[in-house]
C-alpha atoms as a PDB file:
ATOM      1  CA  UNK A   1       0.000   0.000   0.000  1.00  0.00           C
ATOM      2  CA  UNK A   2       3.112   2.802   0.597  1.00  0.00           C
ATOM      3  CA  UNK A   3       4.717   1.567  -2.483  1.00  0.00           C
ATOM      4  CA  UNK A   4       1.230   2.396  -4.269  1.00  0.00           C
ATOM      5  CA  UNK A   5       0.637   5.594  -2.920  1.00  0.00           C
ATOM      6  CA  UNK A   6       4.709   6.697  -3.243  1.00  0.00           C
ATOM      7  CA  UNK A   7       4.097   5.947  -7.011  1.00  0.00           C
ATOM      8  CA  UNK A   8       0.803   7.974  -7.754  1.00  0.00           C
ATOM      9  CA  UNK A   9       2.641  11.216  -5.381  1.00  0.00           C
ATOM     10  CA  UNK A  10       5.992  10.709  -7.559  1.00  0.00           C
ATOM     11  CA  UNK A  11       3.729  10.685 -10.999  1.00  0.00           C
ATOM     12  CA  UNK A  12       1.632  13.153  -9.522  1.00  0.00           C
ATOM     13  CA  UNK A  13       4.724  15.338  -8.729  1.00  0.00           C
ATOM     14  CA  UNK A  14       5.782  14.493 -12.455  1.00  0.00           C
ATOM     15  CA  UNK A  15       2.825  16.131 -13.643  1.00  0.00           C
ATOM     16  CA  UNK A  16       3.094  19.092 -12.102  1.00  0.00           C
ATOM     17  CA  UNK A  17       6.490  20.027 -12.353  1.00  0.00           C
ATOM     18  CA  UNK A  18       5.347  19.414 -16.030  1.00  0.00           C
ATOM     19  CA  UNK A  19       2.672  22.205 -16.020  1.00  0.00           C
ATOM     20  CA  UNK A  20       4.463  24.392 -14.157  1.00  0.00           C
ATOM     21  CA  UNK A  21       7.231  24.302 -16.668  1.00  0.00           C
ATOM     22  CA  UNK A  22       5.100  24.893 -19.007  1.00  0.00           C
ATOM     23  CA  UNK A  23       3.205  27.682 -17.231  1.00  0.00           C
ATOM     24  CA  UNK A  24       6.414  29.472 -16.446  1.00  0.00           C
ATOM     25  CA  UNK A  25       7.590  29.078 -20.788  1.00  0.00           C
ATOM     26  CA  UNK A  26       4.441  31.097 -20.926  1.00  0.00           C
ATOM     27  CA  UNK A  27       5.728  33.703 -18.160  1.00  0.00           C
ATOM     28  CA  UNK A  28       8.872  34.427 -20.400  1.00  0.00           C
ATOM     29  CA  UNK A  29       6.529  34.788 -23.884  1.00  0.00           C
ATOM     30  CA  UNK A  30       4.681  37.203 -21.824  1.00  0.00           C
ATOM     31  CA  UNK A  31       7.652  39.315 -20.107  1.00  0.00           C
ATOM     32  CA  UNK A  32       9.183  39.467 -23.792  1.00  0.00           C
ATOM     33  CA  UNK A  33       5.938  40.578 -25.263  1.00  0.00           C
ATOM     34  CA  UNK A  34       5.494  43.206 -22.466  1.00  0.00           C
ATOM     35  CA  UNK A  35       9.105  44.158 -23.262  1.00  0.00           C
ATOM     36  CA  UNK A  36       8.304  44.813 -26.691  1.00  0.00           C
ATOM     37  CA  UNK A  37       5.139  46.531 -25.935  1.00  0.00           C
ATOM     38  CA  UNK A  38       6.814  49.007 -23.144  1.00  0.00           C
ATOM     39  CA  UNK A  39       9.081  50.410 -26.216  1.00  0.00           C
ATOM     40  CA  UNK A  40       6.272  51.331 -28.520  1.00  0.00           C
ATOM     41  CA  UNK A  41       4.366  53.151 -25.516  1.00  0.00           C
ATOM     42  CA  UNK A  42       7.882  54.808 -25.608  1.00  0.00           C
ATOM     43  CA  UNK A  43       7.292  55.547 -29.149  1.00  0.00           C
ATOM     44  CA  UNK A  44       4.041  56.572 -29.512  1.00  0.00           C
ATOM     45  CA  UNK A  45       4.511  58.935 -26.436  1.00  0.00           C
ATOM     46  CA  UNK A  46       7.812  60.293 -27.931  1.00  0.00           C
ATOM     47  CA  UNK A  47       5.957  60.676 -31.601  1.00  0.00           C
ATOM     48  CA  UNK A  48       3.319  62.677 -29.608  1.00  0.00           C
ATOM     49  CA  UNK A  49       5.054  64.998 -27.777  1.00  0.00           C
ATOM     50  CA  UNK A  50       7.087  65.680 -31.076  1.00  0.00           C
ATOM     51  CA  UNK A  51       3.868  66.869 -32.321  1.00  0.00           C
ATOM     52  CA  UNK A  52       3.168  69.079 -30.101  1.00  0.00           C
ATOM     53  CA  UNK A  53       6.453  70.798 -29.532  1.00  0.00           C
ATOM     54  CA  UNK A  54       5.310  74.937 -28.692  1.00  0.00           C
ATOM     55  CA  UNK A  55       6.194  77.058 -32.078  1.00  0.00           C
ATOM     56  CA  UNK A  56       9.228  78.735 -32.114  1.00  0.00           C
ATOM     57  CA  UNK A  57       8.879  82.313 -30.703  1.00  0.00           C
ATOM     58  CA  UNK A  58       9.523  84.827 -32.795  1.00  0.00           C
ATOM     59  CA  UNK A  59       8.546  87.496 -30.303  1.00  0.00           C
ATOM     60  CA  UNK A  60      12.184  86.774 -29.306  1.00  0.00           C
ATOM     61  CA  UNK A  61      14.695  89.328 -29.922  1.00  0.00           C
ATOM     62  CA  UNK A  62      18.093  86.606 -30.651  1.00  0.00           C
ATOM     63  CA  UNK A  63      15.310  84.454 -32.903  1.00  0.00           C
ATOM     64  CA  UNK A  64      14.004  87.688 -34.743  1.00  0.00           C
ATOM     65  CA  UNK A  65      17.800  88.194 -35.722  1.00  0.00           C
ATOM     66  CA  UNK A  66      18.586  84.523 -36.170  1.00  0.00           C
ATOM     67  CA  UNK A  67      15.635  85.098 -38.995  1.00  0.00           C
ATOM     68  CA  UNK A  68      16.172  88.010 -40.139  1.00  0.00           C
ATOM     69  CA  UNK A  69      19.954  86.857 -41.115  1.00  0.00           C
ATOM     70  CA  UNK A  70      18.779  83.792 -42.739  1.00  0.00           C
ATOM     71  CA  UNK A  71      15.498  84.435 -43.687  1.00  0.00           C
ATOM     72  CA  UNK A  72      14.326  82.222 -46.596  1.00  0.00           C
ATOM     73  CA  UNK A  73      11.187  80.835 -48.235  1.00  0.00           C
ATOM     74  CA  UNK A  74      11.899  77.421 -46.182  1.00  0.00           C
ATOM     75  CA  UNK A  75      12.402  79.090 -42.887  1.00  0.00           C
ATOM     76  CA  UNK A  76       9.277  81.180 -43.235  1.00  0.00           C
ATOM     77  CA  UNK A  77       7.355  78.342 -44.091  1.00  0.00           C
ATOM     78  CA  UNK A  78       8.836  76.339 -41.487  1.00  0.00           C
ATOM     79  CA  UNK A  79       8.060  78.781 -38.991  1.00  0.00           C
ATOM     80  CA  UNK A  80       4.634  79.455 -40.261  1.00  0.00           C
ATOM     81  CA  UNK A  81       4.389  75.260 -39.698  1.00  0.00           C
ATOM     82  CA  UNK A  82       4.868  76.016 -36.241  1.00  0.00           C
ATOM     83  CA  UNK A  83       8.575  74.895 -36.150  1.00  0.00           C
ATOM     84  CA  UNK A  84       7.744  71.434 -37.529  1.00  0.00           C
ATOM     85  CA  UNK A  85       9.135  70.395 -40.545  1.00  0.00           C
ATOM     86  CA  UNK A  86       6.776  68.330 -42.601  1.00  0.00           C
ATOM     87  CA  UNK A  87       8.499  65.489 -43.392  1.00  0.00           C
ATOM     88  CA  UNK A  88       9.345  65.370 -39.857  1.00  0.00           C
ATOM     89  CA  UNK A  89       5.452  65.794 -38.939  1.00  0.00           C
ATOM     90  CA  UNK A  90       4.372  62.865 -41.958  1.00  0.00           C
ATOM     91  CA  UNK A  91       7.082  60.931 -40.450  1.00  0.00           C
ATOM     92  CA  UNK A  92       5.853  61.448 -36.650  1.00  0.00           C
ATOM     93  CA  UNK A  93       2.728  60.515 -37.730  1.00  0.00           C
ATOM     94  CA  UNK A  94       3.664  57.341 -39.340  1.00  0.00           C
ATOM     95  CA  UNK A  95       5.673  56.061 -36.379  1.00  0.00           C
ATOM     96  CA  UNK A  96       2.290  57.147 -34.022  1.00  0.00           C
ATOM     97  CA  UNK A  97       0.350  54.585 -36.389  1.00  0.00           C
ATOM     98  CA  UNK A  98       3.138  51.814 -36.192  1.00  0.00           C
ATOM     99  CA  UNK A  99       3.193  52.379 -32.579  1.00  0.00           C
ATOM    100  CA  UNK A 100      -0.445  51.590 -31.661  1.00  0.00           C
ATOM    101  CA  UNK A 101      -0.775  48.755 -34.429  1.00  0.00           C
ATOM    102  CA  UNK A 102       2.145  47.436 -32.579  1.00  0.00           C
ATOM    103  CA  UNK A 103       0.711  47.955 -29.255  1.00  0.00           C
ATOM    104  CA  UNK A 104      -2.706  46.534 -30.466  1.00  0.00           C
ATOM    105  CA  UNK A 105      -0.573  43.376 -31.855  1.00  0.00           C
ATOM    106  CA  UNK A 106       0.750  42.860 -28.427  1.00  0.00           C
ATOM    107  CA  UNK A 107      -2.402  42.760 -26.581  1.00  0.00           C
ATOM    108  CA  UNK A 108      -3.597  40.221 -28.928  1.00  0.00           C
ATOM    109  CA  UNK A 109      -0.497  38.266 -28.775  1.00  0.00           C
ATOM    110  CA  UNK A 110      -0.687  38.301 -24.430  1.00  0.00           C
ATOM    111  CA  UNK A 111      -4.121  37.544 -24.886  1.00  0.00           C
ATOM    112  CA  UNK A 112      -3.146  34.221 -26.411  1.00  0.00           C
ATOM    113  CA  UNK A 113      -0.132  33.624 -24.182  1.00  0.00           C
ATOM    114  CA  UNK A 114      -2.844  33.815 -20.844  1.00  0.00           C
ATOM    115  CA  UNK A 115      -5.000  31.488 -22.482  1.00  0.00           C
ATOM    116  CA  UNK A 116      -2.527  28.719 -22.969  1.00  0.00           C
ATOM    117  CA  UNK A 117      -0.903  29.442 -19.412  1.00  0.00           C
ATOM    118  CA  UNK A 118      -4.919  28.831 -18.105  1.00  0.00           C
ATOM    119  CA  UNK A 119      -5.041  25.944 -19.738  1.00  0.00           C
ATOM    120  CA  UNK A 120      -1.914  24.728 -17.968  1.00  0.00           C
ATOM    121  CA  UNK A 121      -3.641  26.229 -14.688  1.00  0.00           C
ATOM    122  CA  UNK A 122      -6.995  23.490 -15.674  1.00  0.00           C
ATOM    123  CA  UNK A 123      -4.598  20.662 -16.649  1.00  0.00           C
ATOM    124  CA  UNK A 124      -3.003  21.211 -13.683  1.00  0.00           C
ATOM    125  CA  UNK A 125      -5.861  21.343 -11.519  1.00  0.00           C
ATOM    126  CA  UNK A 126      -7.511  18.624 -13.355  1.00  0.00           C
ATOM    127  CA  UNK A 127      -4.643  15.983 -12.749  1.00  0.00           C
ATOM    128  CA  UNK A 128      -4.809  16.727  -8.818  1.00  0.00           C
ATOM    129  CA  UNK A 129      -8.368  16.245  -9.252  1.00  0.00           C
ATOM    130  CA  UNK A 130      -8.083  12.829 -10.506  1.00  0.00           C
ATOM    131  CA  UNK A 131      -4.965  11.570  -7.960  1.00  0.00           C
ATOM    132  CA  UNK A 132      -7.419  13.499  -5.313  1.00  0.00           C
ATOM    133  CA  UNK A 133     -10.337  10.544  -5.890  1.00  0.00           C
ATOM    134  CA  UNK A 134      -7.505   7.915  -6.995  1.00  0.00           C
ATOM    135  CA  UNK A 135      -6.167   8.730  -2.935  1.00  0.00           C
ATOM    136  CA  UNK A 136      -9.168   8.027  -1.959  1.00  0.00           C
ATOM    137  CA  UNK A 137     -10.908   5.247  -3.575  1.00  0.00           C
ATOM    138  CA  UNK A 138      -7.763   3.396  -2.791  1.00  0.00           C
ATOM    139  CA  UNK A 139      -7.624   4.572   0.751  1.00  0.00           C
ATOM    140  CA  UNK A 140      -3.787   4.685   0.437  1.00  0.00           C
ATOM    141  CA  UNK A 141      -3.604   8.107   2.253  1.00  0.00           C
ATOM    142  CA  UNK A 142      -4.397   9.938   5.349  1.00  0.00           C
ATOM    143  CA  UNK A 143      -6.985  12.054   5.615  1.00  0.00           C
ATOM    144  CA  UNK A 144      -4.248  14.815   5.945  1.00  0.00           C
ATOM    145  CA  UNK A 145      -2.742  14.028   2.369  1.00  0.00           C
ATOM    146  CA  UNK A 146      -5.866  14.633   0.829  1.00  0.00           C
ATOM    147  CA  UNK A 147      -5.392  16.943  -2.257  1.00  0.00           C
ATOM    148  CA  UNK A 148      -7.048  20.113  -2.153  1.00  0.00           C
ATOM    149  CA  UNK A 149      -9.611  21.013  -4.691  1.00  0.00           C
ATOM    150  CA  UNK A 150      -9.143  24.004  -7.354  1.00  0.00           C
ATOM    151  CA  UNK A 151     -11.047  26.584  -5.084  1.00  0.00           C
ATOM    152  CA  UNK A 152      -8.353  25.891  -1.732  1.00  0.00           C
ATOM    153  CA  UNK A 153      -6.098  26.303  -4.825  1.00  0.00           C
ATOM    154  CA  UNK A 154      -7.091  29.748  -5.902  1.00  0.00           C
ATOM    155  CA  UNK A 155      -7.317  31.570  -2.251  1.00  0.00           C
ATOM    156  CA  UNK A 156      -3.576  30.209  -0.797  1.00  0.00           C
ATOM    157  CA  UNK A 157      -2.271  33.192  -0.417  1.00  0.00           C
ATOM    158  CA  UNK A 158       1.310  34.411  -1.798  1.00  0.00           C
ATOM    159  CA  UNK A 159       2.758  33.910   1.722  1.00  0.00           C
ATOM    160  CA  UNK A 160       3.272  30.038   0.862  1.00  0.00           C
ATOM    161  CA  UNK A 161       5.802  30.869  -1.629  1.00  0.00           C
ATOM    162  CA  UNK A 162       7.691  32.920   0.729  1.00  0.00           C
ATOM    163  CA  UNK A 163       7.716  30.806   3.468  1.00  0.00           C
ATOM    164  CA  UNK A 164       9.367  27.561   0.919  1.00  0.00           C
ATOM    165  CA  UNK A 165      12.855  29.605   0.804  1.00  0.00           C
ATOM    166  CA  UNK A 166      13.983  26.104   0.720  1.00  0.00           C
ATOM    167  CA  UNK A 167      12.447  25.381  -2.906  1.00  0.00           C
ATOM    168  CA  UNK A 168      11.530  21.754  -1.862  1.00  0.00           C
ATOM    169  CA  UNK A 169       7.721  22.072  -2.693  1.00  0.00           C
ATOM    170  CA  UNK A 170       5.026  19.872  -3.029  1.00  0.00           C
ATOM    171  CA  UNK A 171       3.053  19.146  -5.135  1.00  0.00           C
ATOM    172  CA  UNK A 172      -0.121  21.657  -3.834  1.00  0.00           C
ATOM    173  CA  UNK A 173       2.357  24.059  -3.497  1.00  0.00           C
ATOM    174  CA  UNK A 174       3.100  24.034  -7.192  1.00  0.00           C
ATOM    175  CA  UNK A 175      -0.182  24.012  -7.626  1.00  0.00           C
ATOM    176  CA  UNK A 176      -0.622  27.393  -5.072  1.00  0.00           C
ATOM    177  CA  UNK A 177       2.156  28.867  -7.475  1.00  0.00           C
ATOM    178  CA  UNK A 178       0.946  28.531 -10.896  1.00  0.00           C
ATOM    179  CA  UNK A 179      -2.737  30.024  -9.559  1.00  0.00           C
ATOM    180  CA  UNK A 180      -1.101  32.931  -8.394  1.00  0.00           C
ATOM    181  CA  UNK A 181       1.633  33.710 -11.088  1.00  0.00           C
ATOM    182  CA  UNK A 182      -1.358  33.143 -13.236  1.00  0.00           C
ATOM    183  CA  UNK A 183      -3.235  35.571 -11.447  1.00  0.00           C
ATOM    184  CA  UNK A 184      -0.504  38.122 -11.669  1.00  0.00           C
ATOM    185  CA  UNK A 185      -0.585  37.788 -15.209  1.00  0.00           C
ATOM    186  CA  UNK A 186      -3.757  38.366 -15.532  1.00  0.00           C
ATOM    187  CA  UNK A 187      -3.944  41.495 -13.513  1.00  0.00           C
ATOM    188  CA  UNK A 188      -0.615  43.017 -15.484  1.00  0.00           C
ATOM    189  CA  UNK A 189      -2.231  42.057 -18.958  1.00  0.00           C
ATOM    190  CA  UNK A 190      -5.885  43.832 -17.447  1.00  0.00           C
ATOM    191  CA  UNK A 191      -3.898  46.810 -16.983  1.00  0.00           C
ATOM    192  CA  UNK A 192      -2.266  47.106 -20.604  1.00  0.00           C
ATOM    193  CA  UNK A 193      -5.225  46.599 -22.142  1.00  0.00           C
ATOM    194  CA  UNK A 194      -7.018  49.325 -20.739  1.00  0.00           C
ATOM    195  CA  UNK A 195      -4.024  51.424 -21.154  1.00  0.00           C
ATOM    196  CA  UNK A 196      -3.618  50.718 -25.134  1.00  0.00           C
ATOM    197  CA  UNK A 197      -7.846  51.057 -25.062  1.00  0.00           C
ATOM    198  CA  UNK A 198      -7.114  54.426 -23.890  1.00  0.00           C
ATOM    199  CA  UNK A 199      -4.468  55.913 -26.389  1.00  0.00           C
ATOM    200  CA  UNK A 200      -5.682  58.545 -29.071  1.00  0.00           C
ATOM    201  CA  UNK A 201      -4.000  61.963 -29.847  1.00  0.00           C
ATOM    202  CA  UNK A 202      -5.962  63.733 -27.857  1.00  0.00           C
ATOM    203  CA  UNK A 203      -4.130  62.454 -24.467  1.00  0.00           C
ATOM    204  CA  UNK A 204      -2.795  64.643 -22.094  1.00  0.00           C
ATOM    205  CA  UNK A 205       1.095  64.672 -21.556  1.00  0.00           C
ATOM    206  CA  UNK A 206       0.371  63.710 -17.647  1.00  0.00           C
ATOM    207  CA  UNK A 207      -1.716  60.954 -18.659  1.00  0.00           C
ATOM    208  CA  UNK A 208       0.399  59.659 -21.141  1.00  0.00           C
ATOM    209  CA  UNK A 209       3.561  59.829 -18.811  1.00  0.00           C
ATOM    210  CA  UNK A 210       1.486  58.166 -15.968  1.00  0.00           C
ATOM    211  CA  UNK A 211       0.482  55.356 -18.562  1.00  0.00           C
ATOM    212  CA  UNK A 212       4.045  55.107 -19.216  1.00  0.00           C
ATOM    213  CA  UNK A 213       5.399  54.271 -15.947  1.00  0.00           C
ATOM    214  CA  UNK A 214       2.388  51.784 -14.607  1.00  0.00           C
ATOM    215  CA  UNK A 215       3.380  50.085 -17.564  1.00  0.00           C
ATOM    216  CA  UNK A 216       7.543  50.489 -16.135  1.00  0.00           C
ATOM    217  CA  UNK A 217       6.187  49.961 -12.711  1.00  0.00           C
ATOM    218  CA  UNK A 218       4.068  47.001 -13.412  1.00  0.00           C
ATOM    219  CA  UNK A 219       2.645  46.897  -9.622  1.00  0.00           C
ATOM    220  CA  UNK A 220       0.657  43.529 -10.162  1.00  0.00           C
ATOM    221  CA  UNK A 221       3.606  41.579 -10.653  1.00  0.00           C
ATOM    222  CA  UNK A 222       5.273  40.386  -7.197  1.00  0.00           C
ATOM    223  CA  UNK A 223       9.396  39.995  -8.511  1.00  0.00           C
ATOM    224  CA  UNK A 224      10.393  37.922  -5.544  1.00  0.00           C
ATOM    225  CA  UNK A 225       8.022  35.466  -6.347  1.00  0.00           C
ATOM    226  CA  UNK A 226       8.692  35.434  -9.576  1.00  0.00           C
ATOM    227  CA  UNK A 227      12.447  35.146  -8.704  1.00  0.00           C
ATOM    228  CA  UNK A 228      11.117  31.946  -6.773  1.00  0.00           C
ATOM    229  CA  UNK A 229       9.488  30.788  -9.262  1.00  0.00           C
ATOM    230  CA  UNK A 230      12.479  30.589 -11.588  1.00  0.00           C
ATOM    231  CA  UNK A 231      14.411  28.693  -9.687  1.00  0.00           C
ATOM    232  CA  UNK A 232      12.348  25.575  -9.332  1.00  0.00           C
ATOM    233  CA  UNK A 233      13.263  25.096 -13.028  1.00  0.00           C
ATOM    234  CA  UNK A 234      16.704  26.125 -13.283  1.00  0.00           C
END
């Protein structure tokens, strides 16, 4: 009866050092996608505020002579532009374009990368579920090995990963992992969606800088867990 139950915990532990593995390949997609994404935010804010740079002021006594000695149809018109040069200005306005298709292409492309690292989460959950009623049908456990279901899954809190410094987990601990890196996910992905949603021209420059540095900041994602995480695998 030990030798049974030793071999359904090491192939349960099997599977989930599986899932997780696969669940964290999905964390690195995502942290490269978010990578990517943070530098056309950069982009489209830096195209913006290009755009509207103040006109140059010729009330100014140095630029009144600074015009005056090289006064030319170009100049005139470039100062009747507003100071913008409009090749400069077409150009601008391409890159703001590239920038939000871009931006647009990575929300679709996290989009996908949470749905495969849920489906992990349910295979994961799934294969506990199964050893869970193998355990018991078989009565090869104690009452005190019993699995815990998907919704004890979901509400351990991130303190278990702290407190396993040590890195020798089990197998609901993996489990208590995935749900919340998962989670964290989630939440960060939430967050640039409704941030991209929100870009048009029309943006403030505080809004856009605030935008800017959630996205820098990302406050749903917990790095020493994440640094946890990692080394499970490594």
């Amino acid at each position: 009866m030990d030798s049974e139950a030793g071999d359904l915990k090491s192939d349960l532990e099997h599977k989930m050092i599986h899932y997780f593995k696969c669940l964290m390949t999905m964390a690195a997609s995502f942290e490269e996608s978010v990578a990517v994404g943070s530098k056309l935010l950069a982009g489209f804010q830096q195209g913006l505020e290009f755009l509207r740079r103040p006109p140059v002021n010729t009330k100014s006594e140095l630029i009144q002579k600074i015009l005056k000695a090289n006064e030319s149809r170009r100049v005139v018109s470039y100062i009747e532009a507003g100071g913008i040069n409009v090749h400069d200005s077409a150009q601008s306005m391409r890159n703001l374009s590239v920038s939000l298709l871009g931006l647009q292409n990575h929300i679709n492309i996290a989009r996908n990368i949470l749905k495969e690292s849920e489906s992990h989460l349910v295979d994961a959950a799934s294969v506990m579920q199964n050893a869970n009623e193998t355990f018991l049908a078989n009565e090869v456990v104690d009452c005190h090995d019993v699995l815990p279901g998907q919704s004890v899954i979901n509400n351990k809190c991130e303190d278990i990963l702290l407190q396993n410094s040590n890195l020798n987990l089990e197998h609901t601990d993996y489990a208590a992992m995935m749900a919340v890196i998962y989670n964290m996910m989630k939440q960060d992905f939430l967050m640039q969606e409704r941030i991209v949603s929100a870009l048009n021209l029309k943006l403030s420059s505080g809004e856009l800088e605030s935008y800017c540095l959630m996205w820098s900041l990302r406050p749903f994602i917990n790095d020493d867990i994440m640094h946890e995480a990692w080394k499970l695998i490594r």
